[in-house]
PDB file of N, CA and C in Angstrom:
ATOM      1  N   UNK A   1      52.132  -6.794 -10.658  1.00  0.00           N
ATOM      2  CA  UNK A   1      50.938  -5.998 -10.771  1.00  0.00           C
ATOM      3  C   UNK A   1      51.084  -4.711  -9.944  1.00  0.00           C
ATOM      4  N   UNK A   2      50.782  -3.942 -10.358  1.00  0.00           N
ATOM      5  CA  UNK A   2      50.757  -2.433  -9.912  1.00  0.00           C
ATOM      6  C   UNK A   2      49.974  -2.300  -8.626  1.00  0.00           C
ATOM      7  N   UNK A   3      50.337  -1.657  -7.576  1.00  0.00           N
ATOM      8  CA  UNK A   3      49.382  -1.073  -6.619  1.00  0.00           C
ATOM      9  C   UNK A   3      48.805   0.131  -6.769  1.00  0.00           C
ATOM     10  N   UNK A   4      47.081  -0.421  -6.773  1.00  0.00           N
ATOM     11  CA  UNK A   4      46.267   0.899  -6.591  1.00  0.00           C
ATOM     12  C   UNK A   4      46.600   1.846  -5.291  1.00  0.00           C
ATOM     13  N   UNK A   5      46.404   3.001  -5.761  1.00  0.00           N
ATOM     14  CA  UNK A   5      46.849   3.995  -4.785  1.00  0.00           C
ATOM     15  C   UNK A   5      45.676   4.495  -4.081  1.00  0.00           C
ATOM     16  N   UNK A   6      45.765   4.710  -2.969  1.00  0.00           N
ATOM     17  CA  UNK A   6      44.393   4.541  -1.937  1.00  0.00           C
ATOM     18  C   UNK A   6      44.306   6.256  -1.229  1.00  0.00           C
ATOM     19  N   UNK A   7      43.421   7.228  -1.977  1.00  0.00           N
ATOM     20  CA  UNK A   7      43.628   8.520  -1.381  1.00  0.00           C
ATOM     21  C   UNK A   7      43.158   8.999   0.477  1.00  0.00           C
ATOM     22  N   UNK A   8      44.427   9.703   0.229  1.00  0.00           N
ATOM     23  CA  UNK A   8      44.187  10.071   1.922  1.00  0.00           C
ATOM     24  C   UNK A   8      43.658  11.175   2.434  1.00  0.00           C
ATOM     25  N   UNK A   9      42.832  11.413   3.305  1.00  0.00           N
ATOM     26  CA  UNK A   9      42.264  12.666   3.782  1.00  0.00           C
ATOM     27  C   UNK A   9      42.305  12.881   5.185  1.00  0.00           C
ATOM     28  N   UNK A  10      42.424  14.126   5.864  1.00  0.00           N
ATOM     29  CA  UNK A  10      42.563  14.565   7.084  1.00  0.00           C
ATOM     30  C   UNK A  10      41.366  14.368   7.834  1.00  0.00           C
ATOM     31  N   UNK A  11      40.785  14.238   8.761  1.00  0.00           N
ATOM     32  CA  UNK A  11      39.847  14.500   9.747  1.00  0.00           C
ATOM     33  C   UNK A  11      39.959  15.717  10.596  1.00  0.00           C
ATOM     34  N   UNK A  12      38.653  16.347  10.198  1.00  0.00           N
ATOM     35  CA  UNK A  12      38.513  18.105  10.930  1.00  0.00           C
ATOM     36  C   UNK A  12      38.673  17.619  12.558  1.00  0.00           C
ATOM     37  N   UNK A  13      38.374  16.250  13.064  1.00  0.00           N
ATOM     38  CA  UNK A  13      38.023  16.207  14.063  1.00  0.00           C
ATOM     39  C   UNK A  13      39.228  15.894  15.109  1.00  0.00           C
ATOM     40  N   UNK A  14      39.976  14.557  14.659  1.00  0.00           N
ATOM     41  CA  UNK A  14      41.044  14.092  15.387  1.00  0.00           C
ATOM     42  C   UNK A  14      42.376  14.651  14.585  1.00  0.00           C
ATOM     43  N   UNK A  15      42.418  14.757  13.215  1.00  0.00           N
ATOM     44  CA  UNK A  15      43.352  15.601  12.485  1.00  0.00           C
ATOM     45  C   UNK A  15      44.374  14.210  12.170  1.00  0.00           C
ATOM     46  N   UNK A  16      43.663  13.085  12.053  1.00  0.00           N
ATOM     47  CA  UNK A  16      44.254  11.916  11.392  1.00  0.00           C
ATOM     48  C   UNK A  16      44.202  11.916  10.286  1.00  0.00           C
ATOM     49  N   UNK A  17      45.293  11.382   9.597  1.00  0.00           N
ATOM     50  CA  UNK A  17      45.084  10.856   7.801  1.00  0.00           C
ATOM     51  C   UNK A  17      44.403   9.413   7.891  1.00  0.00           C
ATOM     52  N   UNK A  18      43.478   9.161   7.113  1.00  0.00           N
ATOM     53  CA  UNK A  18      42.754   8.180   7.197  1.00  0.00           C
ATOM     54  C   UNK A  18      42.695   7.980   5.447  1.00  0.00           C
ATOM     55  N   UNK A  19      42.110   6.780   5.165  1.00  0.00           N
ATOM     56  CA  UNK A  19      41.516   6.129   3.878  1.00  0.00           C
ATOM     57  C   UNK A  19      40.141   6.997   3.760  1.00  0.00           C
ATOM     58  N   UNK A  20      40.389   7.721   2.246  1.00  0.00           N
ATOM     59  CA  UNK A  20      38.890   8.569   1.897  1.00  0.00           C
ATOM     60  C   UNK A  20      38.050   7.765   2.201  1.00  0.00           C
ATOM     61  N   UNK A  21      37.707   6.814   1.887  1.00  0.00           N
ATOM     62  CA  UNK A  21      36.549   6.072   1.978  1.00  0.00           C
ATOM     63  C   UNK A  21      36.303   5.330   3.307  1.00  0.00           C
ATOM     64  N   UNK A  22      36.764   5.834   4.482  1.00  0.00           N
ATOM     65  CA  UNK A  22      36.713   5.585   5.811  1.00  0.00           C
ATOM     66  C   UNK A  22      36.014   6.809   6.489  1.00  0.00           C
ATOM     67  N   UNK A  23      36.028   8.163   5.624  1.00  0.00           N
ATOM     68  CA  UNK A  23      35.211   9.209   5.903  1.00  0.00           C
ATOM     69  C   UNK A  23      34.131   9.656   5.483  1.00  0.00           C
ATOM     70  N   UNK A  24      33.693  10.477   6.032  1.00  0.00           N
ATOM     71  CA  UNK A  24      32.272  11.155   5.755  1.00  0.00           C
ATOM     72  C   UNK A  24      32.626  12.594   5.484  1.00  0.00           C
ATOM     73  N   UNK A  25      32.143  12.618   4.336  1.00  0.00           N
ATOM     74  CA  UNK A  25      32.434  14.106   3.298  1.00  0.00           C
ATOM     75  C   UNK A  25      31.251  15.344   3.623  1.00  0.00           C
ATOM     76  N   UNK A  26      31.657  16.041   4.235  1.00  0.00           N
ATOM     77  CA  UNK A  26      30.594  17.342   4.223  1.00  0.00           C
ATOM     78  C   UNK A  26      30.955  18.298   3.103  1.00  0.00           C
ATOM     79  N   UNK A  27      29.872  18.692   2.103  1.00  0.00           N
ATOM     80  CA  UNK A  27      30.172  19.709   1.173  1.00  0.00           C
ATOM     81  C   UNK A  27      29.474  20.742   0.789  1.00  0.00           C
ATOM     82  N   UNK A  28      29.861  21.775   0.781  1.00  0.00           N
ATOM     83  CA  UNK A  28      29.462  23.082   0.265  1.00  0.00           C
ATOM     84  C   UNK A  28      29.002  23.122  -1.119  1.00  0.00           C
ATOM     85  N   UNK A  29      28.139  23.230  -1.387  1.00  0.00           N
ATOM     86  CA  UNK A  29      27.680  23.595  -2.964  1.00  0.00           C
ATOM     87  C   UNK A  29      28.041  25.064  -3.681  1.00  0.00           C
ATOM     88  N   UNK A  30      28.335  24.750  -5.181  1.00  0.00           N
ATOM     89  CA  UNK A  30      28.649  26.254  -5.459  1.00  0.00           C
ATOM     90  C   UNK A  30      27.818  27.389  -5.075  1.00  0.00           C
ATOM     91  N   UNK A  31      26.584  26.175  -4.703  1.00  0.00           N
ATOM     92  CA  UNK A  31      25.094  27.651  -4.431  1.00  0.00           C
ATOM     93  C   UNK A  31      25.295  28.286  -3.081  1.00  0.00           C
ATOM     94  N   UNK A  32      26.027  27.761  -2.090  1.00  0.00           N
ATOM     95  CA  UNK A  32      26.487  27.632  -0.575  1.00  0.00           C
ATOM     96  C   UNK A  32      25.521  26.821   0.325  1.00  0.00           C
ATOM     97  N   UNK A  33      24.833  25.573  -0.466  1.00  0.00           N
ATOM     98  CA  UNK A  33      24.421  24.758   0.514  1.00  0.00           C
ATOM     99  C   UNK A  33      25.155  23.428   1.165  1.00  0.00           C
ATOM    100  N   UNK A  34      25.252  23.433   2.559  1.00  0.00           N
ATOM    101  CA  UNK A  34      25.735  22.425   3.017  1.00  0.00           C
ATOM    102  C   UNK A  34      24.991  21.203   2.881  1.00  0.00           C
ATOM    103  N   UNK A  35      25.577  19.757   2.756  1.00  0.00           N
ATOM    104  CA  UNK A  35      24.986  18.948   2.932  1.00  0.00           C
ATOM    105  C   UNK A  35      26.075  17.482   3.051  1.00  0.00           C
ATOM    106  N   UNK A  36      24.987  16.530   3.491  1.00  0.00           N
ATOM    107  CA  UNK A  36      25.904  15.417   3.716  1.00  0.00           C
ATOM    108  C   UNK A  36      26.770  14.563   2.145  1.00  0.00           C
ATOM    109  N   UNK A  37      27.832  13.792   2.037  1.00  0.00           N
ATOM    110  CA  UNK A  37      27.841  13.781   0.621  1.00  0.00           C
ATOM    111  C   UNK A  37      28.556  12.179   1.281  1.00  0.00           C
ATOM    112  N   UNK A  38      27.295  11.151   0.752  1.00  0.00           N
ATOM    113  CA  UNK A  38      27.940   9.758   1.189  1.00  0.00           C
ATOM    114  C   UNK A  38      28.910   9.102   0.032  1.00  0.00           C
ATOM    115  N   UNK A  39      28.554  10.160  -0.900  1.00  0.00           N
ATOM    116  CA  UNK A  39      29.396   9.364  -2.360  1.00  0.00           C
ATOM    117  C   UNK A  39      31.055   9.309  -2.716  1.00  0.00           C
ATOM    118  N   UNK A  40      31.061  10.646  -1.977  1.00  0.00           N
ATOM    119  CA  UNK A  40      31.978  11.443  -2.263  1.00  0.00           C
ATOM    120  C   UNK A  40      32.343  12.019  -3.851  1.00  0.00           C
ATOM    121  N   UNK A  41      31.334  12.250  -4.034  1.00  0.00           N
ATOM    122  CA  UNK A  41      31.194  12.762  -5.625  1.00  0.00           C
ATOM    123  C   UNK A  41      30.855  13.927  -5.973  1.00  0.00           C
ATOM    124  N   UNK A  42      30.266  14.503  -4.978  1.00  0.00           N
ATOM    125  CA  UNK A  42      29.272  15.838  -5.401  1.00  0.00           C
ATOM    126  C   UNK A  42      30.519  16.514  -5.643  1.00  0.00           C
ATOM    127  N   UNK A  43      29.683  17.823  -6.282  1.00  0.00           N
ATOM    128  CA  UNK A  43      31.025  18.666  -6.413  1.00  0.00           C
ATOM    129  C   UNK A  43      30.675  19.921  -5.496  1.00  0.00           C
ATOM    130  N   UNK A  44      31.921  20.530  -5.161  1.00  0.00           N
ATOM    131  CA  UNK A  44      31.603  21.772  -4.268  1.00  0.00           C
ATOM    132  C   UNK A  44      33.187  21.326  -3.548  1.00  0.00           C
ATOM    133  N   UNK A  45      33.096  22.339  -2.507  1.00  0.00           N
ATOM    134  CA  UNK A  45      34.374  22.211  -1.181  1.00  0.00           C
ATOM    135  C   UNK A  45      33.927  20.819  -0.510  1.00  0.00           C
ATOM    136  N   UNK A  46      34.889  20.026  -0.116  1.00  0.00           N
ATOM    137  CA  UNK A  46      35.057  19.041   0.905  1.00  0.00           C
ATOM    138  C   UNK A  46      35.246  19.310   2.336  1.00  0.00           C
ATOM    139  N   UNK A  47      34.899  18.617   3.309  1.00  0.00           N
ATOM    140  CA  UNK A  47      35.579  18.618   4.543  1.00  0.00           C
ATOM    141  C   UNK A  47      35.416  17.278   4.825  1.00  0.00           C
ATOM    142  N   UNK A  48      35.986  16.666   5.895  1.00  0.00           N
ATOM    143  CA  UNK A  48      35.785  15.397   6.518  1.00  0.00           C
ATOM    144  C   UNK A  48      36.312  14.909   7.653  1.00  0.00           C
ATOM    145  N   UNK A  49      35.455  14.107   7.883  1.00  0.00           N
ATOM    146  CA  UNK A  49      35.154  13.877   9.498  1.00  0.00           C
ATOM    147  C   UNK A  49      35.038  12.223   9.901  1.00  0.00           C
ATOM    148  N   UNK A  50      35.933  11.804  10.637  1.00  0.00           N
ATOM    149  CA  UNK A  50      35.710  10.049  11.009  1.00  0.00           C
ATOM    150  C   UNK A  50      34.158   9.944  11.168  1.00  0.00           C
ATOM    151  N   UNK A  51      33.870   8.660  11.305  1.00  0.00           N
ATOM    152  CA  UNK A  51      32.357   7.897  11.010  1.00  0.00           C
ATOM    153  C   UNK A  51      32.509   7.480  13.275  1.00  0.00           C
ATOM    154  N   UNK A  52      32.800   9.018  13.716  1.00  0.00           N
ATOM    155  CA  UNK A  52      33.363   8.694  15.002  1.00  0.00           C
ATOM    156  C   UNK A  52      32.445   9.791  16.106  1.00  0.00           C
ATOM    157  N   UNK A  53      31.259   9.435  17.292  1.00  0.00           N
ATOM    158  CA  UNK A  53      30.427  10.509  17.769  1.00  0.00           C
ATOM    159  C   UNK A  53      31.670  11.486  17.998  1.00  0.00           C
ATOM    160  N   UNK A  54      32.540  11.020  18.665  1.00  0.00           N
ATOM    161  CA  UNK A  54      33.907  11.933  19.596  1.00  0.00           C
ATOM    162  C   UNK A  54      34.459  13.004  18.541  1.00  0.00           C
ATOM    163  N   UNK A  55      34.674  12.665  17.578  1.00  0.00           N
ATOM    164  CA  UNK A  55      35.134  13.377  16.027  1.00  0.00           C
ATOM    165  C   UNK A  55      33.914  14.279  15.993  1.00  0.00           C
ATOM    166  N   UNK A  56      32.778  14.335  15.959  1.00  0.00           N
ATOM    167  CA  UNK A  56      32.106  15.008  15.524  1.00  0.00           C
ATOM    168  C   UNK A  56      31.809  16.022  16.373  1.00  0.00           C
ATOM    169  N   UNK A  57      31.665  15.636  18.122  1.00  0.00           N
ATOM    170  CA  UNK A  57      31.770  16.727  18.849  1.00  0.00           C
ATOM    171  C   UNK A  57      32.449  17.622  19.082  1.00  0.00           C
ATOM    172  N   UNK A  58      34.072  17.122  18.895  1.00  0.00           N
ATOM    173  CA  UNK A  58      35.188  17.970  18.316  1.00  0.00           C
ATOM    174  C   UNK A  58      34.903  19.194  17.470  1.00  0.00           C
ATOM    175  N   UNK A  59      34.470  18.657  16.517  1.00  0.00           N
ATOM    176  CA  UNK A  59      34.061  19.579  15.099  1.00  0.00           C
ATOM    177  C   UNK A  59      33.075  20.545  15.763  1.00  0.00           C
ATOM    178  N   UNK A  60      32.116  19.921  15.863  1.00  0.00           N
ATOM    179  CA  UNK A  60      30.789  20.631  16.299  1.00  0.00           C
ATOM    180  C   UNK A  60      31.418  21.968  17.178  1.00  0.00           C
ATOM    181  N   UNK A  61      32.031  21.818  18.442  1.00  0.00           N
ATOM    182  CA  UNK A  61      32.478  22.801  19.647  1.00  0.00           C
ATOM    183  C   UNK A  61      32.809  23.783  19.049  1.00  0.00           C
ATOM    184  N   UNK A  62      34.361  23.203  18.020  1.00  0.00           N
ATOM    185  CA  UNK A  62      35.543  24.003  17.780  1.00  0.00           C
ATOM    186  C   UNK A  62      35.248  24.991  16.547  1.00  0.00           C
ATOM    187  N   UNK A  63      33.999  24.760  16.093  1.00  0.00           N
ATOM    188  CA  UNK A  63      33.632  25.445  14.486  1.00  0.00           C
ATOM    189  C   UNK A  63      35.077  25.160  13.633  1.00  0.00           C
ATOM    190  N   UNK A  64      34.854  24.190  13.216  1.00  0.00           N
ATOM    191  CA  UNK A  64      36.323  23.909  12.616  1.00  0.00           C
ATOM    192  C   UNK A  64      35.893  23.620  10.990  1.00  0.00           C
ATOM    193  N   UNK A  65      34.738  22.994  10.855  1.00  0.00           N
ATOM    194  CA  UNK A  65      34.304  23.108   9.617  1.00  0.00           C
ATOM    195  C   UNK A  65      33.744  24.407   9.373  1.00  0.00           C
ATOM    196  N   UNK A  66      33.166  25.080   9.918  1.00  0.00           N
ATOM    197  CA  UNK A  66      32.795  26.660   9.897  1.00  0.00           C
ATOM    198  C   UNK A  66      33.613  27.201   9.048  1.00  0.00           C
ATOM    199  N   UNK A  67      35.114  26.900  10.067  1.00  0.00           N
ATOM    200  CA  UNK A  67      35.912  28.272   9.315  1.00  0.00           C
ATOM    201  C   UNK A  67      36.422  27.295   7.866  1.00  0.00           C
ATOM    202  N   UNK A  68      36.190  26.397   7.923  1.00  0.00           N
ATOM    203  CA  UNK A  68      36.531  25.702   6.374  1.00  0.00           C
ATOM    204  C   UNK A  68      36.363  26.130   5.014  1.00  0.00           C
ATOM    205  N   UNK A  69      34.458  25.942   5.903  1.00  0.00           N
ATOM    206  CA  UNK A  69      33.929  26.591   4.557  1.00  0.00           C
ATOM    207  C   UNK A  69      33.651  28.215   4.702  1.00  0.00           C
ATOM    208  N   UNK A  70      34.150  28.923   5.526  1.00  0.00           N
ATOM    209  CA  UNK A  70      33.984  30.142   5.673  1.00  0.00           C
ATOM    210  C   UNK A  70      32.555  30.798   5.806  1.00  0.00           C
ATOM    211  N   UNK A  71      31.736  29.674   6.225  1.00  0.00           N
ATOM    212  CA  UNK A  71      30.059  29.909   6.807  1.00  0.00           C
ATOM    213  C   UNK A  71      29.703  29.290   7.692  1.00  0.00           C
ATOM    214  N   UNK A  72      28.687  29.814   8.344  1.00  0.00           N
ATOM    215  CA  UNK A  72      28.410  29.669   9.604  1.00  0.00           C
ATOM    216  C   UNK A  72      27.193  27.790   9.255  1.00  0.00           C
ATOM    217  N   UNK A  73      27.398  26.945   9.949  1.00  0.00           N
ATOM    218  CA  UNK A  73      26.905  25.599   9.999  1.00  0.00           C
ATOM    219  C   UNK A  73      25.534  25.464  10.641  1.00  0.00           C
ATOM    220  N   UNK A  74      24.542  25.221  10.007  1.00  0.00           N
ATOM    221  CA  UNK A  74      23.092  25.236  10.716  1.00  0.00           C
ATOM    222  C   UNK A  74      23.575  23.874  11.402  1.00  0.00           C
ATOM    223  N   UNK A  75      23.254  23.613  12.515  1.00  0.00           N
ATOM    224  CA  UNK A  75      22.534  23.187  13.364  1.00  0.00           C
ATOM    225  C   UNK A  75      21.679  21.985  13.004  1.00  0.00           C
ATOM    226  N   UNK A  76      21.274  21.962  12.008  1.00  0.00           N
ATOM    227  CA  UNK A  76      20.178  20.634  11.319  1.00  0.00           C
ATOM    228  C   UNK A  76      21.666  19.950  10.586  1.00  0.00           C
ATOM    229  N   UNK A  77      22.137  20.343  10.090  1.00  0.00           N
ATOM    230  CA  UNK A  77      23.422  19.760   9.201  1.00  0.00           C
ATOM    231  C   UNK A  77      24.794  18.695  10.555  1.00  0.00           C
ATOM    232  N   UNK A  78      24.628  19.235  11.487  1.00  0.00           N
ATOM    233  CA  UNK A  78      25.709  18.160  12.843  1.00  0.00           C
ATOM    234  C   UNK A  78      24.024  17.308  13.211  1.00  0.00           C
ATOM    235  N   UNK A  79      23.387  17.572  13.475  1.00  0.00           N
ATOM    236  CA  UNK A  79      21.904  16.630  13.701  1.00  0.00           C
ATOM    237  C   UNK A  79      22.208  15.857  13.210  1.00  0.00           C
ATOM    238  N   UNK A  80      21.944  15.748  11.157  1.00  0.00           N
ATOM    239  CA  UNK A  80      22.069  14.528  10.481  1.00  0.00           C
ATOM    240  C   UNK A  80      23.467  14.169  10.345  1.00  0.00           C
ATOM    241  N   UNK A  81      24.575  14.796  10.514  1.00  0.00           N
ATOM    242  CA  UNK A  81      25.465  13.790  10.448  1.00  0.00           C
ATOM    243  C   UNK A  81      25.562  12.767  11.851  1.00  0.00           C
ATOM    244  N   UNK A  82      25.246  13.382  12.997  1.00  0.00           N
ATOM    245  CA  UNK A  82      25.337  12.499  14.313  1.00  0.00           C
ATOM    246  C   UNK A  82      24.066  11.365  14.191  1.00  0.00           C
ATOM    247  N   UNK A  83      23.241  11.537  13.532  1.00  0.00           N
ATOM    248  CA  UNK A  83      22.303  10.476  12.807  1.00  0.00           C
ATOM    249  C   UNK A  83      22.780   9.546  11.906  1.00  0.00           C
ATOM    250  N   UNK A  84      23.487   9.912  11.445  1.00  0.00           N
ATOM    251  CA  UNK A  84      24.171   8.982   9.755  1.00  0.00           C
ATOM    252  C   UNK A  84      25.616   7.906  10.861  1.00  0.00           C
ATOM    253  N   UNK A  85      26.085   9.205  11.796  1.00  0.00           N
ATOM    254  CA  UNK A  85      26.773   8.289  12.413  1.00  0.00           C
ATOM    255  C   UNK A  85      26.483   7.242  13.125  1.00  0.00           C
ATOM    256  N   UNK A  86      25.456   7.587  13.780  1.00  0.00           N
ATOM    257  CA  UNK A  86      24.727   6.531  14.996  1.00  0.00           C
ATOM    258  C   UNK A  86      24.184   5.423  13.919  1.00  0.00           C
ATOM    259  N   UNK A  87      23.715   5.481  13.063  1.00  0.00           N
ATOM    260  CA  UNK A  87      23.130   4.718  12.037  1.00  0.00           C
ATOM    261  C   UNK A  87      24.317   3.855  11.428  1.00  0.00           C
ATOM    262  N   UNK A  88      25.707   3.990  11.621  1.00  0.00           N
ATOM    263  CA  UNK A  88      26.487   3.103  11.121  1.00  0.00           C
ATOM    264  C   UNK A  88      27.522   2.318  11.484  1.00  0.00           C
ATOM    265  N   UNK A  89      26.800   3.176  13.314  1.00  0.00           N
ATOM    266  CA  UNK A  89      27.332   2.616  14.347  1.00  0.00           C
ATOM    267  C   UNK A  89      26.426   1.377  14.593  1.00  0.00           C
ATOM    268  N   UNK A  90      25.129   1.231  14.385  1.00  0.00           N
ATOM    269  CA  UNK A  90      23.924   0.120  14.665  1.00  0.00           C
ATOM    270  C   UNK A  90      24.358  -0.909  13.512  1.00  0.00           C
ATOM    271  N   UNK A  91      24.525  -0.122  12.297  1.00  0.00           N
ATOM    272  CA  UNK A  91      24.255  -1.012  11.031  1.00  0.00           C
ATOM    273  C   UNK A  91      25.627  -2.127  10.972  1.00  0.00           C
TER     274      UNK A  91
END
């Protein structure tokens, strides 16, 4: 039997290859809205970030998703992801 092939993605934060589905997808919309994307489906630019507070403060400091998506990151958008994280850190 064939092995499914399991896609890999970088982390903006620690700059690990990890299992997509071990991350949390931030995406740009063609309209240029950011938002969280738990599906990993939406369409637009990707970035991603471990399900990790330390990863995210990384990101947050370094504007590393900033220069990703080549716009500047409100402030409400690291809120809810450090929410979604803490939330799956409890759950």
């Amino acid at each position: 039997m064939k092995q499914k092939k399991i896609p890999m993605r970088r982390c903006n934060g620690c700059n690990e290859q990890k299992a997509k589905n071990e991350l949390i997808r931030i995406v740009r919309s063609p309209e240029g809205e950011i938002s969280l994307d738990l599906t990993g489906k939406k369409s637009g630019r990707g970035a991603y970030i471990c399900n990790n507070i330390d990863c995210l403060r990384k990101v947050r400091k370094s504007r590393r998703i900033d220069r990703t998506f080549e716009i500047t990151i409100p402030d409400e958008v690291y809120d809810s992801l450090e929410a979604q994280i803490k939330e799956n850190d409890n759950g």
